[in-house]
N, C-alpha and C. Protein backbone atom coordinates (compact mmCIF):
# COMPACT_ATOMS: atom_id res chain seq x y z
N UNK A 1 4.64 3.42 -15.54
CA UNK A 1 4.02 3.47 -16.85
C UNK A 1 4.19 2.09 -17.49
N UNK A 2 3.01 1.16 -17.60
CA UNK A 2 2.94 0.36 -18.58
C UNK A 2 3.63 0.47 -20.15
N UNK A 3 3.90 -0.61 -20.51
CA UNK A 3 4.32 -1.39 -21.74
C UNK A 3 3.04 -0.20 -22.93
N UNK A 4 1.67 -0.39 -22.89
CA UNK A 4 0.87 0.21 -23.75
C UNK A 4 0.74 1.78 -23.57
N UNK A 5 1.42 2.08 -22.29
CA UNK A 5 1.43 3.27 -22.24
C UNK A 5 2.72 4.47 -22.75
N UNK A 6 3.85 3.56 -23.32
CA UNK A 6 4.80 4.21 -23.31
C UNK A 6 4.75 3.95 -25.21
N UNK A 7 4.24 3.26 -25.63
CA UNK A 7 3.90 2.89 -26.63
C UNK A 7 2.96 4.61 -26.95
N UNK A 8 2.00 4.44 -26.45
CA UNK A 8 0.97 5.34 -26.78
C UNK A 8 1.65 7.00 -26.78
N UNK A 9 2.35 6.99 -25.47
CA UNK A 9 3.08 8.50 -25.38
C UNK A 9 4.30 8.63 -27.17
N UNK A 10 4.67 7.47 -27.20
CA UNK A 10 6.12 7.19 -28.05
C UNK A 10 5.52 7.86 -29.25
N UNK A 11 4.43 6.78 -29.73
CA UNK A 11 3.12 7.66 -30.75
C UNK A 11 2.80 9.27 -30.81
N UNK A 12 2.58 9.34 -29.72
CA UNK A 12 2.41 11.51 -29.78
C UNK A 12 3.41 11.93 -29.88
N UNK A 13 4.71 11.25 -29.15
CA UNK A 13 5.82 12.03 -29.37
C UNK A 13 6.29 12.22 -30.74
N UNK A 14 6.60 11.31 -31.53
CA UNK A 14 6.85 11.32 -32.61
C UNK A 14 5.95 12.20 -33.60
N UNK A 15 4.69 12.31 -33.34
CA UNK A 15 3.91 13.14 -34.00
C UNK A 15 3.40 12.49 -34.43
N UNK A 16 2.46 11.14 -34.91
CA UNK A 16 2.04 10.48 -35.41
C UNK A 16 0.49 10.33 -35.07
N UNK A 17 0.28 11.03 -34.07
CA UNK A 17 -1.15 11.25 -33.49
C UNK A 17 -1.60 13.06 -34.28
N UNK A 18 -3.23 12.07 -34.40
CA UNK A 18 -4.02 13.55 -35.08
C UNK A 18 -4.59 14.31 -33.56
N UNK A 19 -4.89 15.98 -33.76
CA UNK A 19 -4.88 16.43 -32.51
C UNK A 19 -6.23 16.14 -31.96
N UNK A 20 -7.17 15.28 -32.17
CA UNK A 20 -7.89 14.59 -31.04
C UNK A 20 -8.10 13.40 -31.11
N UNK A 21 -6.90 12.98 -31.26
CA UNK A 21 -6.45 11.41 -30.72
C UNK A 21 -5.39 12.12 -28.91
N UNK A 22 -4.51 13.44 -29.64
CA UNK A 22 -4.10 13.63 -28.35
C UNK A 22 -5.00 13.97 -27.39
N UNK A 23 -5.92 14.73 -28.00
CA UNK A 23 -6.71 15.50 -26.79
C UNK A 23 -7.53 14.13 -25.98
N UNK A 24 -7.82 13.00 -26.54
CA UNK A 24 -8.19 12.02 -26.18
C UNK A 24 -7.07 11.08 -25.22
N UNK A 25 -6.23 11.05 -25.64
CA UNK A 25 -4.75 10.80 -24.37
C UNK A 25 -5.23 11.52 -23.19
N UNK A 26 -4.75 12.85 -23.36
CA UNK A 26 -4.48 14.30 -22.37
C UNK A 26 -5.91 13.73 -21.38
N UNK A 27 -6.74 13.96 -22.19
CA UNK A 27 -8.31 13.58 -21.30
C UNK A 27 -7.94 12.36 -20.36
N UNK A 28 -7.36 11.49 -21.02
CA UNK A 28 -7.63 10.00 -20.03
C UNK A 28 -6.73 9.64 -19.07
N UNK A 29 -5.49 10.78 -19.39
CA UNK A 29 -4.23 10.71 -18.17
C UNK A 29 -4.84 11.50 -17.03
N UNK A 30 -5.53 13.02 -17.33
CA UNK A 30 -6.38 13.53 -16.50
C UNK A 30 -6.79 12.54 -15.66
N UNK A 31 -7.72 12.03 -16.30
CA UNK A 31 -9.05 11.26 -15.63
C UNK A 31 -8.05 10.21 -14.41
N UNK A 32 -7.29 9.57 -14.94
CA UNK A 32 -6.51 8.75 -14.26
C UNK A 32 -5.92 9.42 -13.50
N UNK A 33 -5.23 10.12 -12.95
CA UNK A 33 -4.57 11.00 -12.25
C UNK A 33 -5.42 11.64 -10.88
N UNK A 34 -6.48 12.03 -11.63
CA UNK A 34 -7.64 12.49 -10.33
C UNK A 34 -7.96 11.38 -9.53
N UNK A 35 -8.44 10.26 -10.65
CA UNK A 35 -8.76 8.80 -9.74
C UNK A 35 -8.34 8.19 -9.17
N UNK A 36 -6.41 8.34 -9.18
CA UNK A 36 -5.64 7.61 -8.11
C UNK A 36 -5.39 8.33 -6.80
N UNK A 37 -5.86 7.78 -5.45
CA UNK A 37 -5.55 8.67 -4.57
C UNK A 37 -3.99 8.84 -4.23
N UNK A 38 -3.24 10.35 -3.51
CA UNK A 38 -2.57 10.50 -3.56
C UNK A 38 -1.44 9.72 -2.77
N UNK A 39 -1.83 8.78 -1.73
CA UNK A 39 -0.42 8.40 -1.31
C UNK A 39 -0.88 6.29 -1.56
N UNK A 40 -1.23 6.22 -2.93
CA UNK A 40 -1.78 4.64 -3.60
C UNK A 40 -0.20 4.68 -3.67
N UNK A 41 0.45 5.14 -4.00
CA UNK A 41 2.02 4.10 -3.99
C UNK A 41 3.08 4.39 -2.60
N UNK A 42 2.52 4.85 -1.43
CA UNK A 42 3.16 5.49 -0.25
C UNK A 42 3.79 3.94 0.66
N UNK A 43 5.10 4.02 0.26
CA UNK A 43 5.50 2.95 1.29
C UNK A 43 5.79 3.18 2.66
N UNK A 44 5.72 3.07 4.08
CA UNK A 44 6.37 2.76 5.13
C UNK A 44 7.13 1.69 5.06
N UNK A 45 8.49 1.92 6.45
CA UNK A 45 8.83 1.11 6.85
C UNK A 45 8.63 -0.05 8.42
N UNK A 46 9.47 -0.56 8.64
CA UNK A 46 8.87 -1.28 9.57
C UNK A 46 8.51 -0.36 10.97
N UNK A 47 9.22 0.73 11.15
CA UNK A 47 9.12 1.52 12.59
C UNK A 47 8.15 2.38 12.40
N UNK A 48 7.58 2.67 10.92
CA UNK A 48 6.51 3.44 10.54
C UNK A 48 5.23 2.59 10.75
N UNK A 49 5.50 1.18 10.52
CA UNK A 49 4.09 0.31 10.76
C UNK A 49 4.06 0.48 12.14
N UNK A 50 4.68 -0.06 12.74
CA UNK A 50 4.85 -0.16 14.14
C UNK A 50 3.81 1.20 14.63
N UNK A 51 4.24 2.34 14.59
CA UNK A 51 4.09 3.54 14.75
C UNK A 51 2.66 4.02 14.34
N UNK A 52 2.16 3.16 13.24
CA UNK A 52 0.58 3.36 12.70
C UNK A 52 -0.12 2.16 13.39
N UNK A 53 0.34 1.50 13.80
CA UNK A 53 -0.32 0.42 14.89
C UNK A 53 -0.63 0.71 16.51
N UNK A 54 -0.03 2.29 16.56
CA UNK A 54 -0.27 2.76 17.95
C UNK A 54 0.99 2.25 18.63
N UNK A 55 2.00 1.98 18.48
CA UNK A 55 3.37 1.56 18.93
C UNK A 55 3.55 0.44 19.24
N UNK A 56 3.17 -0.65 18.60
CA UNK A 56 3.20 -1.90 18.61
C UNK A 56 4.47 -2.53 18.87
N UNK A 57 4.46 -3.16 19.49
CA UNK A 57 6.20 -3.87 19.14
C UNK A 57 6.22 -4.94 17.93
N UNK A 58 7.42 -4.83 17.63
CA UNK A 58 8.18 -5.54 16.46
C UNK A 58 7.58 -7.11 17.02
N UNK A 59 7.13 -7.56 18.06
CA UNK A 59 7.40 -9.24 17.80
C UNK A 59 5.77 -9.43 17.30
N UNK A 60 5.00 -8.36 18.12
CA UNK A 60 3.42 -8.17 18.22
C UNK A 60 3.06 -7.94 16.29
N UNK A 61 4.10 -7.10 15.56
CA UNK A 61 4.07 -6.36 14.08
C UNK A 61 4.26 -7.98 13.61
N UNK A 62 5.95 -9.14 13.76
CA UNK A 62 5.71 -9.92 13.21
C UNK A 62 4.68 -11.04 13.05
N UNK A 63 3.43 -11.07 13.95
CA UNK A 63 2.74 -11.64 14.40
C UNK A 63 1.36 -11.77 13.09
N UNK A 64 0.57 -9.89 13.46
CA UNK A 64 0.21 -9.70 12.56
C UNK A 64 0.73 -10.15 11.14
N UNK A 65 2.18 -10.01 10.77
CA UNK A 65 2.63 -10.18 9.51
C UNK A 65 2.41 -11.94 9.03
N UNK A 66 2.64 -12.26 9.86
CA UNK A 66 2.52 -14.01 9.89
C UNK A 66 0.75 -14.37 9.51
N UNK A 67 0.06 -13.33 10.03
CA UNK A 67 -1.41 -13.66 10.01
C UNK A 67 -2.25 -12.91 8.87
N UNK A 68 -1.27 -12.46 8.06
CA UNK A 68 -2.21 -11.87 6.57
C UNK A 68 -2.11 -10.24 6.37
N UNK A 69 -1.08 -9.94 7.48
CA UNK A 69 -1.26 -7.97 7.59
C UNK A 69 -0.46 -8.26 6.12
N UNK A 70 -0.61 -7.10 5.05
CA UNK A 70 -0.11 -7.41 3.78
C UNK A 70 1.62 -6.51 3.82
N UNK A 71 2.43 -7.15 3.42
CA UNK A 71 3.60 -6.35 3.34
C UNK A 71 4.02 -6.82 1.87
N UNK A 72 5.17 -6.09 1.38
CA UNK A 72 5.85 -5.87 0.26
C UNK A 72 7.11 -6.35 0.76
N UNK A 73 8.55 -7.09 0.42
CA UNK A 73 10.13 -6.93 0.29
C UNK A 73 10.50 -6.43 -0.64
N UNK A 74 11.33 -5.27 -1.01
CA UNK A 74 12.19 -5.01 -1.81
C UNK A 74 13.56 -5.02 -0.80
N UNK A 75 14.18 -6.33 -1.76
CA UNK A 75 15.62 -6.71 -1.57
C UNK A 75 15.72 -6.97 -0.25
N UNK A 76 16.45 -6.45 0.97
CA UNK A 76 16.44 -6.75 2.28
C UNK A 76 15.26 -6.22 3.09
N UNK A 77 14.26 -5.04 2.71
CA UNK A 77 13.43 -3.66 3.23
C UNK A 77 12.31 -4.53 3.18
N UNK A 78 11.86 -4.57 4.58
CA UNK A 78 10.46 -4.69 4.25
C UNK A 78 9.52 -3.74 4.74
N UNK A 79 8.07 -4.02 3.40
CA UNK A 79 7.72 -2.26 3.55
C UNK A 79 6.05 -2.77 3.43
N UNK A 80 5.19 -1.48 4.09
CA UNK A 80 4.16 -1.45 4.20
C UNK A 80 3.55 -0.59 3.79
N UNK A 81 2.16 -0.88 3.01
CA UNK A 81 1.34 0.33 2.16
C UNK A 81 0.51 0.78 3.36
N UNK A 82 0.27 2.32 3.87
CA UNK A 82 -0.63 2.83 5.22
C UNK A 82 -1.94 2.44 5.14
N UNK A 83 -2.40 2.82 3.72
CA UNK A 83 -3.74 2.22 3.46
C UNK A 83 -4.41 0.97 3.45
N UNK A 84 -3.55 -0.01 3.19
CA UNK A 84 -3.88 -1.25 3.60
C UNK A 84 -3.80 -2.11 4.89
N UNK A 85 -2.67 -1.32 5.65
CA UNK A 85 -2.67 -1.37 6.79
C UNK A 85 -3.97 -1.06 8.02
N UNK A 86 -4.74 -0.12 7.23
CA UNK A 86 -5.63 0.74 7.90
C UNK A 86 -7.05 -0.46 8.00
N UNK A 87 -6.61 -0.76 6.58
CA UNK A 87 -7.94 -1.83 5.79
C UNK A 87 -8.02 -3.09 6.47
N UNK A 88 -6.46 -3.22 6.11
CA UNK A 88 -6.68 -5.15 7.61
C UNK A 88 -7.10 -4.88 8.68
N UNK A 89 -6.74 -4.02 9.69
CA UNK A 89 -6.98 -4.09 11.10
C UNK A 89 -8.30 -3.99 10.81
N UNK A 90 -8.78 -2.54 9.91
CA UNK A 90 -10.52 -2.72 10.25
C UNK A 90 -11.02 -4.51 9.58
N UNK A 91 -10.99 -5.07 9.14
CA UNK A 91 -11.49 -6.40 8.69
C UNK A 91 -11.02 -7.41 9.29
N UNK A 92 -9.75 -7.05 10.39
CA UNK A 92 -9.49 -8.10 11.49
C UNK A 92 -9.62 -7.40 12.69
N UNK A 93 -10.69 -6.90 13.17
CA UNK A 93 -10.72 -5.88 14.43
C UNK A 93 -11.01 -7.01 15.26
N UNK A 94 -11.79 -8.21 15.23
CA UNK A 94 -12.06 -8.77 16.25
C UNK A 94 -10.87 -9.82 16.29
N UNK A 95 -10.12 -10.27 15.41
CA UNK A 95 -8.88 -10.92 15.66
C UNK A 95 -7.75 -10.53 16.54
N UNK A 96 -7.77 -9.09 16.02
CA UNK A 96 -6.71 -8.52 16.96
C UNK A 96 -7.15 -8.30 18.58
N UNK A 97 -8.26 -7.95 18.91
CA UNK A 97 -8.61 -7.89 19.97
C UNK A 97 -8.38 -9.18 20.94
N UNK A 98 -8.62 -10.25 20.35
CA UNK A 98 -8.24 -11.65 20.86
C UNK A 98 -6.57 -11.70 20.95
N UNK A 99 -6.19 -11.52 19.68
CA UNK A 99 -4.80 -11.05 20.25
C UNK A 99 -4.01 -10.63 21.42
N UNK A 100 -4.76 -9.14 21.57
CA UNK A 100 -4.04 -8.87 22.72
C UNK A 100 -4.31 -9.26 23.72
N UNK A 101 -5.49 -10.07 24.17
CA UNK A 101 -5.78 -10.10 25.44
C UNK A 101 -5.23 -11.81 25.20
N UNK A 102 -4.66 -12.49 24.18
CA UNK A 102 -4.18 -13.43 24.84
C UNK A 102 -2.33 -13.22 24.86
N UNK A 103 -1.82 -12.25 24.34
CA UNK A 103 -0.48 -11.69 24.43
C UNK A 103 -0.93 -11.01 26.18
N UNK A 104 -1.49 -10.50 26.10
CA UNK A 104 -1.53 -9.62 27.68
C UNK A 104 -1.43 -11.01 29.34
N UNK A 105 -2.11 -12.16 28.62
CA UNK A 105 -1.91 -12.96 29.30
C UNK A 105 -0.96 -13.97 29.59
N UNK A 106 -0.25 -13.78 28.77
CA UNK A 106 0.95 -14.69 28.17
C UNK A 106 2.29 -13.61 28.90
N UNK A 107 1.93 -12.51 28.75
CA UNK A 107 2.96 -11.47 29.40
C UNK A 107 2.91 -11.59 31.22
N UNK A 108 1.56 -11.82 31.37
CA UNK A 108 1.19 -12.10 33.04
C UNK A 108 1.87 -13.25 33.62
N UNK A 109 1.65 -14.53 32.78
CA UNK A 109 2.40 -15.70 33.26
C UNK A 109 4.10 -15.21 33.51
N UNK A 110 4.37 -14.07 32.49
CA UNK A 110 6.15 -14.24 33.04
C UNK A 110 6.12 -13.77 33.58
C-alpha cells in the first residue's frame, strides 16, 4: 500500500469520508484487485527458476542472468518473478536456441 493510499484508508477510518466518497474507494479497490493478476507479486527461488526453465543448470540459469533474464536480490536471496521469466524466454527464443547449441558444443570439445 502506497503513501496516498494509506492516507486515503486513514481518511475513512477516522470517519471523515461522506458515504459516497467511500463507496467510491470500495469501487476502486474492487476494480484494482480484479485487475491485478493473481500471482503479479509470486517470487521463486533459484531451484524454482531452474525448474521453470525445464531443469536448467545453475551455470546455464547464471548465463541467462548475465544476459537480461530479470531477477530481484533481497539481502543474500536471489529471486525470480514466473511471469517474467515466461516473457524473456518468449522474446529471447532465438537467443537461447543459439545458446544451447553453442553450450552443447562447448560440452563436446570436453
Amino acid at each position: 500500500m502506497d503513501n496516498l493510499e494509506q492516507k486515503i484508508l486513514s481518511h475513512i477510518v477516522n470517519g471523515n469520508a461522506s458515504l459516497k466518497q467511500k463507496k467510491d474507494v470500495l469501487a476502486l479497490l474492487e476494480e484494482k484487485e480484479t485487475s491485478k493478476p493473481s500471482n503479479a507479486h509470486e517470487f521463486i527461488d533459484t531451484k524454482g527458476a531452474m525448474a521453470q526453465l525445464g531443469g536448467l543448470s545453475r551455470t546455464k540459469l547464471w548465463f541467462l542472468r548475465r544476459n537480461g533474464l530479470p531477477t530481484y536480490r533481497i539481502g543474500a536471496k536471489l529471486l525470480f518473478r514466473p511471469s517474467e521469466i515466461s516473457s524473456w524466454i518468449q522474446e529471447h527464443q532465438k537467443d537461447i536456441s543459439k545458446l544451447r547449441n553453442k553450450t552443447s558444443h562447448r560440452e563436446e570439445a570436453l
